[in-house]
Protein backbone atom coordinates (compact mmCIF):
# COMPACT_ATOMS: atom_id res chain seq x y z
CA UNK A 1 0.00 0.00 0.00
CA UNK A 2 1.34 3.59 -0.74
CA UNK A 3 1.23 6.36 0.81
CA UNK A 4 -0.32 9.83 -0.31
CA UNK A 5 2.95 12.36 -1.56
CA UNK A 6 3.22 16.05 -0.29
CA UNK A 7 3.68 18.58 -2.75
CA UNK A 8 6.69 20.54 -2.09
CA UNK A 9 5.24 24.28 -2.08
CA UNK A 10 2.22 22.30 0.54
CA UNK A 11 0.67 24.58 2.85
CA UNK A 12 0.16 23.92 6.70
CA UNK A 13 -3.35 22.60 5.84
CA UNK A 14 -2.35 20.11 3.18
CA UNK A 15 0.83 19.01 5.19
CA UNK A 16 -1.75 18.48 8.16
CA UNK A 17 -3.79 16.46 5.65
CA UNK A 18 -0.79 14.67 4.23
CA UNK A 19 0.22 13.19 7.83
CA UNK A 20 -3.61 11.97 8.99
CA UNK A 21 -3.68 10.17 5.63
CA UNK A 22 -0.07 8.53 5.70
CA UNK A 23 -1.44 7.66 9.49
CA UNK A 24 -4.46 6.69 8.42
CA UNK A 25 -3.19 4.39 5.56
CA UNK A 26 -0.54 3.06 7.93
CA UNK A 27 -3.77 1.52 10.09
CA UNK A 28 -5.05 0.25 7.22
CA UNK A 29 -2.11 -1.40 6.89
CA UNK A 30 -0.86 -2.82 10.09
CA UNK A 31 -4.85 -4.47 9.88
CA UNK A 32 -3.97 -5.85 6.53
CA UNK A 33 -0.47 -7.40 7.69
CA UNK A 34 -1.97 -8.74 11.11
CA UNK A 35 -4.65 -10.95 9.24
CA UNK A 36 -2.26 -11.63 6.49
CA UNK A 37 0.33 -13.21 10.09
CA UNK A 38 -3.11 -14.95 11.50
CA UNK A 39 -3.16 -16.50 7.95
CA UNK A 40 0.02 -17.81 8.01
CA UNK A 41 0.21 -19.49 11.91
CA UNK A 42 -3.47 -20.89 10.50
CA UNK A 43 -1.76 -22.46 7.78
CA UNK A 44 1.24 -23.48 9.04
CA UNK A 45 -0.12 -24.89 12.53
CA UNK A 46 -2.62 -27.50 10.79
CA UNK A 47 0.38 -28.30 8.21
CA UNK A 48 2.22 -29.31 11.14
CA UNK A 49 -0.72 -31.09 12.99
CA UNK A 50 -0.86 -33.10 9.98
CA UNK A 51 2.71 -33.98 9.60
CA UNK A 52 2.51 -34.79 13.65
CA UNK A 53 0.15 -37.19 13.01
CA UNK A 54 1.54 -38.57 9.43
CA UNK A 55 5.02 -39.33 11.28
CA UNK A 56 3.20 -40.75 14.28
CA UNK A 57 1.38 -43.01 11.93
CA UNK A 58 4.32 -44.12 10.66
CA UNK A 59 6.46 -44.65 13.99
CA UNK A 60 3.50 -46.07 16.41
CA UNK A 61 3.50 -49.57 15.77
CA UNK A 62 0.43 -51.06 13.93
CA UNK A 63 -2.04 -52.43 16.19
CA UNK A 64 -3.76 -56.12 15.74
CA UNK A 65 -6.81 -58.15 16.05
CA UNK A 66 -4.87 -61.77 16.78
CA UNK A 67 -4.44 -62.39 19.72
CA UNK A 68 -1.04 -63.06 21.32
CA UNK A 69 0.10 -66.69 22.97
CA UNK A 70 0.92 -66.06 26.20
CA UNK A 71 4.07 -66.17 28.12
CA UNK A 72 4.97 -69.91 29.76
CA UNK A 73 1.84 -71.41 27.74
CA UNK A 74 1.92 -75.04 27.35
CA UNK A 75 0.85 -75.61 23.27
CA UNK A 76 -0.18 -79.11 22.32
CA UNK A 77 0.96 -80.30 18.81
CA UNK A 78 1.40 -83.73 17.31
CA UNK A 79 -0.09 -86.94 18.49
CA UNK A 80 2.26 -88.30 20.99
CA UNK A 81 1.94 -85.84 23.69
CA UNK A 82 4.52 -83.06 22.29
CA UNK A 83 4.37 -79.30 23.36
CA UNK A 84 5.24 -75.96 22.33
CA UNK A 85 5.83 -72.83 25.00
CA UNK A 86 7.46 -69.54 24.12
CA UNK A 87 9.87 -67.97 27.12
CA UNK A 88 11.02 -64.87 26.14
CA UNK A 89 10.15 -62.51 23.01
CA UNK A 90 12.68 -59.68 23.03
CA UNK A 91 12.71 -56.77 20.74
CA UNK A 92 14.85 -54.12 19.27
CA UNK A 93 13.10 -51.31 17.13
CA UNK A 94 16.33 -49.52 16.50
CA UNK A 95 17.92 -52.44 14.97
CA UNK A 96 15.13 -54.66 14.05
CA UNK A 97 15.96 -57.92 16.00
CA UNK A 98 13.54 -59.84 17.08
CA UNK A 99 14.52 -62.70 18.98
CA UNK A 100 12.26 -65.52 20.08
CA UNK A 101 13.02 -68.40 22.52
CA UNK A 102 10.83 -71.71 22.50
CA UNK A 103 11.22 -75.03 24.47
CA UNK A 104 9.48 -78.02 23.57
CA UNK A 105 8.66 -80.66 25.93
CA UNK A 106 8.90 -84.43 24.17
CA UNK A 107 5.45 -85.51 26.11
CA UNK A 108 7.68 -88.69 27.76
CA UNK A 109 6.26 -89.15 31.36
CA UNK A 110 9.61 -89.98 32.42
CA UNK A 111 12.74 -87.67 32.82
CA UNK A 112 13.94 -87.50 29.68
CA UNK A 113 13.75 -84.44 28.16
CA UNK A 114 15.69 -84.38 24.62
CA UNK A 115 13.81 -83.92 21.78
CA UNK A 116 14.64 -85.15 18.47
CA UNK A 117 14.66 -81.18 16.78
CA UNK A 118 14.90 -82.23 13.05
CA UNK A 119 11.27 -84.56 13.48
CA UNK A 120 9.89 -80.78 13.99
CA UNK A 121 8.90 -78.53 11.27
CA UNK A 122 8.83 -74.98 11.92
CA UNK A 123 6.73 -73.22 9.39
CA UNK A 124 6.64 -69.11 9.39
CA UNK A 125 3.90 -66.21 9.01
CA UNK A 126 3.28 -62.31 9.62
CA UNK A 127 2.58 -59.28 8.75
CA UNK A 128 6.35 -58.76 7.96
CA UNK A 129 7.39 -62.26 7.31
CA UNK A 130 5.27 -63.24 4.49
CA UNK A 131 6.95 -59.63 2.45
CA UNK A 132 10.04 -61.50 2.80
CA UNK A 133 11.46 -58.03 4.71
CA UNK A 134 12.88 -59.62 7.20
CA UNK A 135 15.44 -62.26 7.65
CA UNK A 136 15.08 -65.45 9.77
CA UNK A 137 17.52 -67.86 11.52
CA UNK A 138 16.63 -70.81 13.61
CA UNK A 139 19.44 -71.95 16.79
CA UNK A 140 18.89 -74.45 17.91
CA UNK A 141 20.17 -74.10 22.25
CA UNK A 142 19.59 -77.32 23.56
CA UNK A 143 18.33 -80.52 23.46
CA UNK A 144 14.64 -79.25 23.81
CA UNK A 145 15.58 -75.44 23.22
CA UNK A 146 15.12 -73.31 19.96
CA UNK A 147 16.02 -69.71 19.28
CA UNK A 148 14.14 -67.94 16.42
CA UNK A 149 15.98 -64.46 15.77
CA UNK A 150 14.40 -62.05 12.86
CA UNK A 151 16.88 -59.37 11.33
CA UNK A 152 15.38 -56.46 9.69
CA UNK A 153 12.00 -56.10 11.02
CA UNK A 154 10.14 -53.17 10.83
CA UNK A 155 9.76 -51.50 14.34
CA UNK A 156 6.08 -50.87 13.71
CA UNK A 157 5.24 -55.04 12.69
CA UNK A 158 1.91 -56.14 13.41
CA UNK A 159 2.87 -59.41 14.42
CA UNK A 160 4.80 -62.81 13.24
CA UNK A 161 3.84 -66.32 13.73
CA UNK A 162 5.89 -69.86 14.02
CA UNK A 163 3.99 -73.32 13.55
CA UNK A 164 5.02 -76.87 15.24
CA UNK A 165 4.41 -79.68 12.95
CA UNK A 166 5.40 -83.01 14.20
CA UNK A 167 7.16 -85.30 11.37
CA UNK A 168 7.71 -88.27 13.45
CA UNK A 169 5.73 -90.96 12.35
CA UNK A 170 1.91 -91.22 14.01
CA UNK A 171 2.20 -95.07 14.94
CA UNK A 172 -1.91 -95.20 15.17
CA UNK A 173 -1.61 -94.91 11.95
CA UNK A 174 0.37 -98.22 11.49
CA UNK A 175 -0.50 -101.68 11.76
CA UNK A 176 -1.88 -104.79 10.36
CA UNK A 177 -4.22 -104.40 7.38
CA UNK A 178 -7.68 -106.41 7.23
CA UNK A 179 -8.84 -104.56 4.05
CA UNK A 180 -7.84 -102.15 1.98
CA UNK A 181 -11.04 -99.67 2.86
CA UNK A 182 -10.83 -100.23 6.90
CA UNK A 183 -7.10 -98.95 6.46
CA UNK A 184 -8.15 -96.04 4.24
CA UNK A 185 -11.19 -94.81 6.56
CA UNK A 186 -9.24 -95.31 9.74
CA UNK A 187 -5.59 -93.02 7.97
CA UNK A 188 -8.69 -90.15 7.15
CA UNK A 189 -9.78 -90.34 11.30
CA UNK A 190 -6.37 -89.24 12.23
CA UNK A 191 -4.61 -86.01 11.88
CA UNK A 192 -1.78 -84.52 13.09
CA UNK A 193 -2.53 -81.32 15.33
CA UNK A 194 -0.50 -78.47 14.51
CA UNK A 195 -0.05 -75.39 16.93
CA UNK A 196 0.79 -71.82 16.12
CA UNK A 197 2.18 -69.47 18.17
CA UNK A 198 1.92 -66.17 17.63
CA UNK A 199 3.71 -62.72 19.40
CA UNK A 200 2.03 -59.40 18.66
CA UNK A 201 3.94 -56.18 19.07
CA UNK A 202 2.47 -54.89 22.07
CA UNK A 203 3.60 -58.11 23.68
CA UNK A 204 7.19 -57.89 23.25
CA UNK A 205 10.07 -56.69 25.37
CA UNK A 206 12.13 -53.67 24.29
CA UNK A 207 15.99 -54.04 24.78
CA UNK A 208 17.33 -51.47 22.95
CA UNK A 209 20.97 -53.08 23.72
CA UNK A 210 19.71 -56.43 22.11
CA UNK A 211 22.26 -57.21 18.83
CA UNK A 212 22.44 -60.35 16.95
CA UNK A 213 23.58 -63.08 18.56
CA UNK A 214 25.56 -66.72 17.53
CA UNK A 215 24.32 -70.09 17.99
CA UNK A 216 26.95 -70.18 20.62
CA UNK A 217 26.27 -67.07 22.96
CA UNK A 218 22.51 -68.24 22.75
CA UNK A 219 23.09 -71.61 23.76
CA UNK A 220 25.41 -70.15 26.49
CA UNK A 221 22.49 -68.04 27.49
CA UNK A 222 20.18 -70.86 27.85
CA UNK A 223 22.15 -73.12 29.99
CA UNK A 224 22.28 -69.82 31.93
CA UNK A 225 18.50 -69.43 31.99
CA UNK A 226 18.30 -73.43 32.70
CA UNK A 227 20.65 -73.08 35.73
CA UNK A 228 18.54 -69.77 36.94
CA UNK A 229 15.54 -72.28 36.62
CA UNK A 230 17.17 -75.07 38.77
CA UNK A 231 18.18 -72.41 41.48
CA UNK A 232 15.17 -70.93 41.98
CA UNK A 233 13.49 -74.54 42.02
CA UNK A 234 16.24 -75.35 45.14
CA UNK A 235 15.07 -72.04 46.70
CA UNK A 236 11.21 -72.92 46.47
CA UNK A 237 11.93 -76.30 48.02
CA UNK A 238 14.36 -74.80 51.00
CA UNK A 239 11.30 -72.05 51.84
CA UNK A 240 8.78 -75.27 51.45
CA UNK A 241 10.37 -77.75 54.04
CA UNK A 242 10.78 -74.72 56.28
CA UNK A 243 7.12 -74.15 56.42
CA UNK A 244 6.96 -78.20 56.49
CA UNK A 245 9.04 -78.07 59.48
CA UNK A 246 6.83 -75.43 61.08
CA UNK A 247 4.03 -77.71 60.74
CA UNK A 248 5.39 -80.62 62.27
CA UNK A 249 6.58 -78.61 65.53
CA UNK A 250 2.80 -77.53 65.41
CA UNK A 251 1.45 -80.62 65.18
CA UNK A 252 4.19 -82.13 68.11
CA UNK A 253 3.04 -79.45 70.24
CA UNK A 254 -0.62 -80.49 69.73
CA UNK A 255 0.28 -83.73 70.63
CA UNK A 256 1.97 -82.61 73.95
CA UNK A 257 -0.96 -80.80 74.68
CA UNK A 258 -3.14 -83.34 74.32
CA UNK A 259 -1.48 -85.94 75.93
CA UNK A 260 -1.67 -83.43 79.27
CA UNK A 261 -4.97 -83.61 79.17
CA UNK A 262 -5.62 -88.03 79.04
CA UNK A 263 -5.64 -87.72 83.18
CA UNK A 264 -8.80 -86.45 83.34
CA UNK A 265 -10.38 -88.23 81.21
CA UNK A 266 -13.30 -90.51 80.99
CA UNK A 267 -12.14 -94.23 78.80
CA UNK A 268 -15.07 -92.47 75.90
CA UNK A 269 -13.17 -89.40 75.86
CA UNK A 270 -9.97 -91.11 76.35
CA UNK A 271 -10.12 -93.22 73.08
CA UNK A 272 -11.19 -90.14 70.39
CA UNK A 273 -8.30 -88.40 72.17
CA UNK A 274 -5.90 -91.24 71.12
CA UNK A 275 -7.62 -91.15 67.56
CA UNK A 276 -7.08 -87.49 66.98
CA UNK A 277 -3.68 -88.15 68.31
CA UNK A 278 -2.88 -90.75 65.58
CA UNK A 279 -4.34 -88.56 63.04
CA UNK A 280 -1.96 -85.93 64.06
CA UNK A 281 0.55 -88.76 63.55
CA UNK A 282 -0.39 -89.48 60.48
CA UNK A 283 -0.01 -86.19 59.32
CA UNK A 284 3.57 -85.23 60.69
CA UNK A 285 4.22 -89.06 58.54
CA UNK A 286 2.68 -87.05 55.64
CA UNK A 287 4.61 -83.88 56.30
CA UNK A 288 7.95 -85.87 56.84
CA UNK A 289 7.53 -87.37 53.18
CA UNK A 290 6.98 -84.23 51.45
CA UNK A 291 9.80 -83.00 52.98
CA UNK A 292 12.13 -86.05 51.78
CA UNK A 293 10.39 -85.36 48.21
CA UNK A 294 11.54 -81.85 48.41
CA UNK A 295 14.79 -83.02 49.35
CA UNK A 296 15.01 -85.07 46.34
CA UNK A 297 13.86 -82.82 44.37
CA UNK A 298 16.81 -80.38 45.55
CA UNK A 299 19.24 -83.31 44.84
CA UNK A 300 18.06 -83.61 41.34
CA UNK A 301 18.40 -79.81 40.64
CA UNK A 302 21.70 -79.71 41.94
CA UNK A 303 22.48 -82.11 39.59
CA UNK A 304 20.67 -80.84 36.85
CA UNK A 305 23.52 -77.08 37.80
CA UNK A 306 26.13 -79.84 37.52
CA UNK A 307 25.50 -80.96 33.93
CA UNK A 308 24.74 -77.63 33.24
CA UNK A 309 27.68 -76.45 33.94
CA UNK A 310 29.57 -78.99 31.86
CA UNK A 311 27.68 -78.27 29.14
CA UNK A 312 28.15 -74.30 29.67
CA UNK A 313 32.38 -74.79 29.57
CA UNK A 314 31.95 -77.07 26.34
CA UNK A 315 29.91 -74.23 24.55
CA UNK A 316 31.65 -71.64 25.78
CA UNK A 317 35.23 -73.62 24.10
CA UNK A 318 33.26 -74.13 20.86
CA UNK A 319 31.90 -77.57 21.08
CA UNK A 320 28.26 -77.37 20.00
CA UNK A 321 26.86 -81.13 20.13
CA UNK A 322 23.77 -79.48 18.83
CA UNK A 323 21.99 -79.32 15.30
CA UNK A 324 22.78 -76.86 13.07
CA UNK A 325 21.26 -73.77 12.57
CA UNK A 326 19.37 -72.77 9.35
C-alpha cells in the first residue's frame, strides 16, 4: 500500500492532511499485515498437525486383532503328547531384531527331556514375514531349546507367527491291514494337530541393547536361563520344608498338649483323644515325606547345575553337540 505524496510548495493545511492520511493508511495497513500473520500461523499450525500425526502413523507400531500366545503357555501339537511354550520374546526397534526363545517338551512321562529337533517342522507367518522383509535364523540351544531371531524387522510389525508340525511318524496310523477300505477310513480319522504361536507387538520386550547373537552365545544363554531355573526350584523347596518343618513342631506341640490332658479323662473321651492323636501322627508321617520329596527334588536340581555347567564350559570352548542352525 502507498502512501499519499506532499507537494513541495504544501501549505500547513495540506501538510496536516498529508500526515492523517499517511497515518491513516498506515492503520489500514498494520490491519492488513496482522490478518495476512493470523493466515500464516493458520496455515502453518494444521500443516504441522498433519505432519505430527503422518510421522506418528508411521512410527506407532500397527495395532492387531490376533491375539497373542501367552508367556509360559503349554501348546499341544502332534499326536504323541509333544508341546510348544514360548519364554522370552525380546525386541529391538532400533535395529530390528527380534529374537524368540521356544522349548518343547517331548510328552515322555519320564525324565527325559531331549527332543529329536529335526522330526519338527517350523513353518513361518506375519505381517512382515510373508513380504520376505525380514530375515530369519533358527538356533537351535539345547536338546529341547530353539532360538528364532528375525533381522530387519520393521519397528512398527503387526505381528509374526511360528507353527510346530510333528514329522515323526503317528504309529496309530500303522499296523496290520484287514482290508484295503478299513485302512483307508481309519488313515482319514487321524490327523496330526498343529499349533501356532503367535507374538504381537504390544507383547514384546524392548531391549534397545539387544544385537544379533551366535548359535553359541545363545546356547550359552540358555544353559544360563536353565541353571537360573534349577536355582530358583532349590530355593522354592528350602522355603517349602521350612514351612513343612513349622508344621510338624505344630502338630508335636498339639500332641503334647493333648497328651496333658488323658488324666482327666473318661475311657469315651480317652479313646477319640488317642484317635485325633494318631491322626496328628499321620499327618507329621505325611509332612515328613513331602519333605524327603523336596529333598530329592533339591538333589536332582543340583544335579541338573552340575550338567549344566559342563555343558556351559563345552559351549563356551566351541563344542556345539547341537543341530545346526538354518
Amino acid at each position: 500500500m502507498q502512501n499519499p505524496k506532499l507537494k513541495p510548495n504544501a501549505g500547513r493545511f495540506a501538510k496536516w492532511w498529508y500526515r492523517h492520511q499517511v497515518k491513516r493508511s498506515n492503520r489500514k495497513y498494520d490491519i492488513q499485515d496482522k490478518k495476512r500473520k493470523w493466515t500464516a500461523i493458520r496455515y502453518y499450525s494444521m500443516l504441522g498437525i498433519a505432519i505430527f500425526f503422518v510421522i506418528a502413523a508411521h512410527i506407532t507400531m500397527k495395532s492387531t486383532n490376533v491375539q497373542s500366545t501367552e508367556l509360559n503357555k503349554e501348546m499341544s501339537f502332534g499326536n504323541d503328547g509333544k508341546s510348544a511354550v514360548i519364554t522370552k520374546r525380546i525386541f529391538n526397534p532400533n535395529t530390528g531384531t527380534l529374537l524368540l526363545k521356544f522349548r518343547i517338551d517331548s510328552g515322555d512321562s519320564t525324565d527325559f527331556t531331549a527332543v529329536d529337533l529335526d522330526k519338527i517342522k517350523l513353518s513361518f507367518d506375519g505381517d512382515r514375514y510373508r513380504t520376505n522383509d525380514t530375515k530369519l535364523m533358527v538356533y537351535p540351544t539345547s536338546q529341547n531349546t530353539v532360538a528364532l531371531q528375525y533381522l530387519n524387522v520393521k519397528h512398527n510389525f503387526q505381528d509374526v507367527q511360528v507353527k510346530f508340525h510333528d514329522k515323526a511318524v503317528n504309529d496309530t496310523n500303522v499296523g496290520a491291514v484287514s482290508s484295503l477300505s478299513s485302512s483307508s477310513s481309519s488313515s482319514k480319522g487321524l490327523t496330526d494337530q498343529d499349533t501356532t504361536i503367535i507374538v504381537n507387538n504390544d507383547k514384546v520386550s524392548i531391549d534397545k541393547e539387544l544385537q544379533p547373537r551366535t548359535q553359541k552365545k545363545l546356547a550359552v544363554e540358555q544353559v544360563d536361563d536353565d541353571i537360573d531355573t534349577q536355582n530358583k526350584l532349590i530355593i522354592a523347596n528350602n522355603n517349602a520344608i521350612s514351612k513343612l518343618n513349622d508344621l510338624i513342631k505344630d502338630q508335636e506341640k498339639d500332641i503334647k498338649l493333648k497328651r496333658a490332658q488323658s488324666d482327666s479323662l473318661t475311657s469315651d473321651e480317652q479313646q477319640k483323644l488317642d484317635s485325633s492323636i494318631q491322626n496328628d501322627q499321620a499327618r507329621i508321617t505325611t509332612l515328613k515325606d513331602k519333605i524327603s520329596d523336596a529333598k530329592d527334588e533339591i538333589r536332582n536340581a543340583k544335579a541338573q547345575i552340575s550338567t549344566l555347567n559342563d555343558n556351559k564350559s563345552k559351549y563356551e570352548h566351541g563344542k556345539l553337540d547341537l543341530p545346526k542352525p538354518y
